[in-house]
PDB file of N, CA and C in Angstrom:
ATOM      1  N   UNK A   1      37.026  38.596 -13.921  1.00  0.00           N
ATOM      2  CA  UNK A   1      36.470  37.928 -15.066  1.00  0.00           C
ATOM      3  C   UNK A   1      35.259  37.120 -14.651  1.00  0.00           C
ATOM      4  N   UNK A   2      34.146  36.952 -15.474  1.00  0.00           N
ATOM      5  CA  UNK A   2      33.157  36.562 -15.414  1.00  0.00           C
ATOM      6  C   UNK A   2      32.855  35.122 -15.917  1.00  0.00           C
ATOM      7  N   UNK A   3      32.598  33.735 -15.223  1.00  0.00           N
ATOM      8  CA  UNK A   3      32.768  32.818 -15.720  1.00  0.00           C
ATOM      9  C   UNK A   3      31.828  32.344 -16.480  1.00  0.00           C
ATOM     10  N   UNK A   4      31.494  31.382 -17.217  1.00  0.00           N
ATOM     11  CA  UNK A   4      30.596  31.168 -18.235  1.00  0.00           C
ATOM     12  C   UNK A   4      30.037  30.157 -17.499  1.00  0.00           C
ATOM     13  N   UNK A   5      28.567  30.008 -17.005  1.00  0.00           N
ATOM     14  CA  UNK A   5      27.076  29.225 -16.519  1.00  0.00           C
ATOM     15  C   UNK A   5      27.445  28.154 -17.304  1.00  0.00           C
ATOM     16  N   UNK A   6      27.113  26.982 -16.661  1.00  0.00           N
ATOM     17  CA  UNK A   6      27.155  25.832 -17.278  1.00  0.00           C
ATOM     18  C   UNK A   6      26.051  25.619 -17.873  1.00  0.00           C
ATOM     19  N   UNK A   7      25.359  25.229 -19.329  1.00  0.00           N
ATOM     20  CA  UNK A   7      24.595  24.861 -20.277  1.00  0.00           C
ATOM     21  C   UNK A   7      23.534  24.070 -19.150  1.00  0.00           C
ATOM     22  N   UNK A   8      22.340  24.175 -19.390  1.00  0.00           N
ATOM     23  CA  UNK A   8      21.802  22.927 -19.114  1.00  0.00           C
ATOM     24  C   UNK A   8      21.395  21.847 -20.533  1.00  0.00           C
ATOM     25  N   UNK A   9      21.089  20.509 -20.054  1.00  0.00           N
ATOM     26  CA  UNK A   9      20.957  20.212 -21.355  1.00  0.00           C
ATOM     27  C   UNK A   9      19.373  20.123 -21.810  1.00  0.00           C
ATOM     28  N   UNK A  10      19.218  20.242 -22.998  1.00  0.00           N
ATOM     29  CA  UNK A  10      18.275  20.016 -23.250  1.00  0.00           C
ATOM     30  C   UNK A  10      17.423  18.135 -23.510  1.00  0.00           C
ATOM     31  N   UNK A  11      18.459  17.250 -23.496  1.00  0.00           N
ATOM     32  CA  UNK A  11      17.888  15.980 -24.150  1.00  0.00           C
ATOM     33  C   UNK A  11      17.910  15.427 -22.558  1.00  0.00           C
ATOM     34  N   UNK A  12      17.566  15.898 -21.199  1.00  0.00           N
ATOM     35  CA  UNK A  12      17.615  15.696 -19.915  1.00  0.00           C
ATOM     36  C   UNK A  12      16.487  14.401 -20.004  1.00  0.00           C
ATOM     37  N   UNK A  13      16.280  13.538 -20.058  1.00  0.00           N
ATOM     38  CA  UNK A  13      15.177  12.821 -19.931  1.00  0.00           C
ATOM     39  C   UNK A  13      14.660  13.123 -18.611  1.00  0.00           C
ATOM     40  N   UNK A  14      13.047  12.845 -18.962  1.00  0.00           N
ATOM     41  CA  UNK A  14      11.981  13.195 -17.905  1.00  0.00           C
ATOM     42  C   UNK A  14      12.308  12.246 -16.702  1.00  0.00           C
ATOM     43  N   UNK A  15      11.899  12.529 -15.907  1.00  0.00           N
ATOM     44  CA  UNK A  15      11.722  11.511 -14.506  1.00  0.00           C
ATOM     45  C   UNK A  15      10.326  10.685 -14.644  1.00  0.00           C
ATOM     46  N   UNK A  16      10.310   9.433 -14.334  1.00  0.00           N
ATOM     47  CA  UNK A  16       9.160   8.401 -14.503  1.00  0.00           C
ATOM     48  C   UNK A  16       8.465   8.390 -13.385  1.00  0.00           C
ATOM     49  N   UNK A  17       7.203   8.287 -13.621  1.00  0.00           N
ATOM     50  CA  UNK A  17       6.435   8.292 -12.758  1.00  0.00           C
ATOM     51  C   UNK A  17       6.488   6.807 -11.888  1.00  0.00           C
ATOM     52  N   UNK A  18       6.481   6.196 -10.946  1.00  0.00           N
ATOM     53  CA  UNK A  18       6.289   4.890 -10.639  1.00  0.00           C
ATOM     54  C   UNK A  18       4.770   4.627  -9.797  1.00  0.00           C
ATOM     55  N   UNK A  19       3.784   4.060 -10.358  1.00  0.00           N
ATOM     56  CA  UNK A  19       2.511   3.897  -9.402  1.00  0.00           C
ATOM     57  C   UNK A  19       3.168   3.303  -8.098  1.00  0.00           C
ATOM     58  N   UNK A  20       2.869   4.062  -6.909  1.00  0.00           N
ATOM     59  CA  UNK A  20       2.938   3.377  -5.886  1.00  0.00           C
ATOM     60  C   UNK A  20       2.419   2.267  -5.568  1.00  0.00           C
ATOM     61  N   UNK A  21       2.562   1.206  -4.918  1.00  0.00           N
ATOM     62  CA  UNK A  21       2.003   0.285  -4.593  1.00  0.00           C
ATOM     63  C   UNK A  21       1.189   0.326  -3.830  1.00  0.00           C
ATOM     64  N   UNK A  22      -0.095  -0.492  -3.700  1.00  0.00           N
ATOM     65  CA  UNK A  22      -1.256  -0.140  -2.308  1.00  0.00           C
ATOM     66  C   UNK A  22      -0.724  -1.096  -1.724  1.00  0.00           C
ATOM     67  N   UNK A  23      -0.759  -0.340  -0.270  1.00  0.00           N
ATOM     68  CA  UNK A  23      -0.719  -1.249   0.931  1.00  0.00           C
ATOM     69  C   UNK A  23      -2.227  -1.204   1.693  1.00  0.00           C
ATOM     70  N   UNK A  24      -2.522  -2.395   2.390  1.00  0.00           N
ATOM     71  CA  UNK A  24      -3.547  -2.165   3.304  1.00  0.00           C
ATOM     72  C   UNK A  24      -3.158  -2.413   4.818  1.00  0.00           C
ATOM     73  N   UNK A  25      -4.299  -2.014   5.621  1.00  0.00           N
ATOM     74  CA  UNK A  25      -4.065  -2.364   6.972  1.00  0.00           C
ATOM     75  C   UNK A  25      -5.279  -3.064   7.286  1.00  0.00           C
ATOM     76  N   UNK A  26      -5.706  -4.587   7.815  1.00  0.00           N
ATOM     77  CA  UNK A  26      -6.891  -5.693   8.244  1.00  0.00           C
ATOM     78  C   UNK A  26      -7.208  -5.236   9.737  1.00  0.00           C
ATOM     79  N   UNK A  27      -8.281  -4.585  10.398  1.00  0.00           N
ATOM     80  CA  UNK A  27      -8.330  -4.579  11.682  1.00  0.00           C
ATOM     81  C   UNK A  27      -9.258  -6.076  11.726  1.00  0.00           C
ATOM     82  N   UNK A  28      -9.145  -7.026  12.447  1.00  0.00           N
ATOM     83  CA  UNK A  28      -9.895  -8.369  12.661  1.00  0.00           C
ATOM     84  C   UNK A  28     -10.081  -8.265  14.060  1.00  0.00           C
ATOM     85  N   UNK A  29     -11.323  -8.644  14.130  1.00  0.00           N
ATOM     86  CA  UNK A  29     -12.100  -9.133  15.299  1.00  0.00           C
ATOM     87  C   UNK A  29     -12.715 -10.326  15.281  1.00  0.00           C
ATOM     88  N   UNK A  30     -11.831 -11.521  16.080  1.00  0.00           N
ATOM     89  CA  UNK A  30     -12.134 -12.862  16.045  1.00  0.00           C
ATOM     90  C   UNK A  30     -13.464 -13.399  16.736  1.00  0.00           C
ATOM     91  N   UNK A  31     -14.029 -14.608  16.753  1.00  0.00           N
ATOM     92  CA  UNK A  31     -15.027 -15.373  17.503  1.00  0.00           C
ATOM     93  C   UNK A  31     -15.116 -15.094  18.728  1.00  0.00           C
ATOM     94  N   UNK A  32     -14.002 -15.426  19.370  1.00  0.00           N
ATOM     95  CA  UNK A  32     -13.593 -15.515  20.468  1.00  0.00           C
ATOM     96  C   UNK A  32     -13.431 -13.835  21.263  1.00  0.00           C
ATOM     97  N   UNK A  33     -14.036 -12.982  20.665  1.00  0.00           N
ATOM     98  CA  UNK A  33     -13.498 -11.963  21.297  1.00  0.00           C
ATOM     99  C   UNK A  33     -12.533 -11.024  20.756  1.00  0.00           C
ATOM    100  N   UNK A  34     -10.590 -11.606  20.540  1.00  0.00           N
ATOM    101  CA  UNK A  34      -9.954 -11.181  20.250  1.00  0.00           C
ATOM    102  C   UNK A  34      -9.976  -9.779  19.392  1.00  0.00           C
ATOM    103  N   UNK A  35      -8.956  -9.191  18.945  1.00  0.00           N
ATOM    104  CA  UNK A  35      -8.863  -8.313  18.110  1.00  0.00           C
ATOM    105  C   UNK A  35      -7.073  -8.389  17.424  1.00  0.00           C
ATOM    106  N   UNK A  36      -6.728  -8.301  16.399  1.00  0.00           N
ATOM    107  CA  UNK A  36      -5.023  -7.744  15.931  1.00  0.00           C
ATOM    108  C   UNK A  36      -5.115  -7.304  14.328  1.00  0.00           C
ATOM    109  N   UNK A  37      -4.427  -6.637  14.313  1.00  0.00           N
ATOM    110  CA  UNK A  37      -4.107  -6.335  13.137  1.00  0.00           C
ATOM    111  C   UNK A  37      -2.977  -6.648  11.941  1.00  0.00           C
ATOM    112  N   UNK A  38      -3.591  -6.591  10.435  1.00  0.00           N
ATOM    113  CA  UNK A  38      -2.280  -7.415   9.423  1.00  0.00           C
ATOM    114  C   UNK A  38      -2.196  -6.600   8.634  1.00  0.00           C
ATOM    115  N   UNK A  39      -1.334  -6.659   8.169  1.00  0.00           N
ATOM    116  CA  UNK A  39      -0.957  -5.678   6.988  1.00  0.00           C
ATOM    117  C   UNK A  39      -0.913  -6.601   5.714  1.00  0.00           C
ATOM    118  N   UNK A  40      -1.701  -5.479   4.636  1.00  0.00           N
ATOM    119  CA  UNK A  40      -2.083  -6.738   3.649  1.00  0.00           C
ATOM    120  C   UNK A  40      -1.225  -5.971   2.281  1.00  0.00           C
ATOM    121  N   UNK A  41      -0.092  -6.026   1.718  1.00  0.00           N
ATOM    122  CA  UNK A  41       0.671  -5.642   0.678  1.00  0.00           C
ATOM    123  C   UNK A  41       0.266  -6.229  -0.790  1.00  0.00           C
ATOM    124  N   UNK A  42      -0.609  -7.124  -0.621  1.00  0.00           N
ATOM    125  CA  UNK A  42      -0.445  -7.980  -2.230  1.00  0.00           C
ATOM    126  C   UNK A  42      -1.301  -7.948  -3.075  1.00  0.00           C
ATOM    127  N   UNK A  43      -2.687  -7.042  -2.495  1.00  0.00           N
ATOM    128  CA  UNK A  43      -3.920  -6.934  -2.982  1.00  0.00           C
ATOM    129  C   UNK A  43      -4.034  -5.902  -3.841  1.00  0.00           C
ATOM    130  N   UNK A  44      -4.852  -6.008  -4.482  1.00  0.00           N
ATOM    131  CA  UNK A  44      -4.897  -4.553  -5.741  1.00  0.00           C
ATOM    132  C   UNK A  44      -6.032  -3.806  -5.337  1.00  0.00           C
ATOM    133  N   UNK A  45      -7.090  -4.039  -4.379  1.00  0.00           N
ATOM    134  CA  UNK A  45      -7.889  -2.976  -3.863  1.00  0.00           C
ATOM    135  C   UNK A  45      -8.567  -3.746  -2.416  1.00  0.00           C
ATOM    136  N   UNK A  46      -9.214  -2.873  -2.036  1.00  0.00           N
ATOM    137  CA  UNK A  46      -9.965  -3.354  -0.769  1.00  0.00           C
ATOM    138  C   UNK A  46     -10.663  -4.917  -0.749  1.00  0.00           C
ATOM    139  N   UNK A  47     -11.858  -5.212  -1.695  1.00  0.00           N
ATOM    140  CA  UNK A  47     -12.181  -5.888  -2.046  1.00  0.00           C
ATOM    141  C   UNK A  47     -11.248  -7.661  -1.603  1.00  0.00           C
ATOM    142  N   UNK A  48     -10.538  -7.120  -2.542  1.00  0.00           N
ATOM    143  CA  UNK A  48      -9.386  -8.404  -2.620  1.00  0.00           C
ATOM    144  C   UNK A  48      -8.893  -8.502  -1.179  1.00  0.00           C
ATOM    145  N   UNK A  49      -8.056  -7.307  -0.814  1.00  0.00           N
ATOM    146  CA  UNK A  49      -7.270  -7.360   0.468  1.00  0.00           C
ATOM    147  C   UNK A  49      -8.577  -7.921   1.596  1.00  0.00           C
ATOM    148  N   UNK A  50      -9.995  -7.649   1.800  1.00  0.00           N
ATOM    149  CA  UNK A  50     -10.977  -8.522   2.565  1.00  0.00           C
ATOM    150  C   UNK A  50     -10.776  -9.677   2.592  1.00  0.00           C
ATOM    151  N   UNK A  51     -10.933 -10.533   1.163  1.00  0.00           N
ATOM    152  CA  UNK A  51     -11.124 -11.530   0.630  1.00  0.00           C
ATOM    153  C   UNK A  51      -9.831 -12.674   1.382  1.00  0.00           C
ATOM    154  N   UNK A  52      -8.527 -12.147   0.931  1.00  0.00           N
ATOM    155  CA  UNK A  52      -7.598 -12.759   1.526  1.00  0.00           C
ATOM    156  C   UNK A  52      -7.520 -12.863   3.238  1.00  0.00           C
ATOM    157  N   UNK A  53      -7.511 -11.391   3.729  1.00  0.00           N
ATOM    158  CA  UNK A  53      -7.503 -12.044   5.101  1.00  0.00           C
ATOM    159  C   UNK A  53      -8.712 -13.616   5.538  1.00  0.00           C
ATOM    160  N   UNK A  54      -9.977 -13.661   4.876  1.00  0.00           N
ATOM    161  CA  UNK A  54     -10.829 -14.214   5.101  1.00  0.00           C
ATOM    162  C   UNK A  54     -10.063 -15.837   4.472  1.00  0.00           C
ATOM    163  N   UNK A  55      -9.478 -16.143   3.357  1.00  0.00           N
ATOM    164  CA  UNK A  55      -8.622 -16.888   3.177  1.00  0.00           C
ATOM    165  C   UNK A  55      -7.790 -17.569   4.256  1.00  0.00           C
ATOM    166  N   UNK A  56      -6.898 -16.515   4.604  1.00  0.00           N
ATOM    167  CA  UNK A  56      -5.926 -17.128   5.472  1.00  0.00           C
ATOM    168  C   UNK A  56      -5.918 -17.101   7.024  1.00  0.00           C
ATOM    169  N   UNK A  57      -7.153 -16.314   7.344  1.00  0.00           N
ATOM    170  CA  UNK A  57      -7.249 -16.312   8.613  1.00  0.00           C
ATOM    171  C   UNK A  57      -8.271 -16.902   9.427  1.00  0.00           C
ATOM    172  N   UNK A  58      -8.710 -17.583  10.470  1.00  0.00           N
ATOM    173  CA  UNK A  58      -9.879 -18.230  10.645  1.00  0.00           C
ATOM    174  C   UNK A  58     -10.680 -18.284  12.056  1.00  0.00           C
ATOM    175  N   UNK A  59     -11.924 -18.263  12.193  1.00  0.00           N
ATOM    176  CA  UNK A  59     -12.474 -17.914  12.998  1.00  0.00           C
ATOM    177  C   UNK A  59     -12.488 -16.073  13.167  1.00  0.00           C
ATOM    178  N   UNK A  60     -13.048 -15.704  12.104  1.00  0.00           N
ATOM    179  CA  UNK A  60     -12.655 -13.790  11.832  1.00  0.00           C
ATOM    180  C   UNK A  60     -14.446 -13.850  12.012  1.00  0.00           C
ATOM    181  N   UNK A  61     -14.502 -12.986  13.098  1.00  0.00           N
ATOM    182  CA  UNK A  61     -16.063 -12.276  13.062  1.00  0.00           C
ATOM    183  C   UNK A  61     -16.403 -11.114  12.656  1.00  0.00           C
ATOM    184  N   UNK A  62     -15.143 -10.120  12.205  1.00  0.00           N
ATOM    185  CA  UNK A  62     -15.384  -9.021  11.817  1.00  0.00           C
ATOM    186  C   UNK A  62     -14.167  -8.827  11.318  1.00  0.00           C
ATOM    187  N   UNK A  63     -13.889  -7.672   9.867  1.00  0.00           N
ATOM    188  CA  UNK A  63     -12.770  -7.311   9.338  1.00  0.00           C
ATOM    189  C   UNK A  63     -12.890  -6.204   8.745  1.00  0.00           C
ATOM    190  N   UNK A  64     -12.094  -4.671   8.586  1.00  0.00           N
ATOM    191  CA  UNK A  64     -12.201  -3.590   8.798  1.00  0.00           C
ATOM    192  C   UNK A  64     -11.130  -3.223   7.447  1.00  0.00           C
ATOM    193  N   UNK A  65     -11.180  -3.149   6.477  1.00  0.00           N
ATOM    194  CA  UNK A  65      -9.902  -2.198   5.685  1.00  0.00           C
ATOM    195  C   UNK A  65      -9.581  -1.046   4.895  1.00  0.00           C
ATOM    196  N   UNK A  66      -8.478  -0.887   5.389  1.00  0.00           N
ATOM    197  CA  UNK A  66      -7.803   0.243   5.475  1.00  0.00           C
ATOM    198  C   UNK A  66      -6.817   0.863   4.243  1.00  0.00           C
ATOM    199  N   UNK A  67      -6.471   2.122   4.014  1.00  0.00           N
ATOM    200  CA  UNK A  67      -5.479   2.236   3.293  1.00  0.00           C
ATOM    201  C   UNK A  67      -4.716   2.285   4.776  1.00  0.00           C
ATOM    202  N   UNK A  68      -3.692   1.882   3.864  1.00  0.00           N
ATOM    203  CA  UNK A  68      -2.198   1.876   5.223  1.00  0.00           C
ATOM    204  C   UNK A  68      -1.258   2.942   4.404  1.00  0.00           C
ATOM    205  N   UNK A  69      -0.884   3.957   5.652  1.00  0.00           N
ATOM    206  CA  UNK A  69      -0.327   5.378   5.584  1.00  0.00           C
ATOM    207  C   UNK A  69       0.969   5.537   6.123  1.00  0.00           C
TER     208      UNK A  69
END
């Protein structure tokens, strides 16, 4: 005997899209020489994510950003 396929349904609701969140990555190169890197999660584009490291970090002679992958 041949069993009967289970129905799919039709009222399946779609799957939602969720925008990923941007992450960045800060390469900094300090006064002094130095170099390290931050990861910047809170910014909504490059622009911003610059802006903040320059905020919170000090003595920065150079700053580099990234999408983070």
């Amino acid at each position: 005997m041949s069993q009967a396929s289970p129905k799919r349904s039709a009222a399946a609701a779609p799957k939602r899209r969720t925008s990923r969140r941007l992450r960045f990555i800060a390469a900094v190169r300090f006064a002094d020489g130095r170099t390290q890197c931050f990861s910047v999660d809170n910014a909504r584009d490059h622009d911003e994510a610059r802006r903040m490291v320059f905020d919170e970090v000090e003595d920065v002679a150079a700053v580099v950003i990234s999408d983070y992958r």
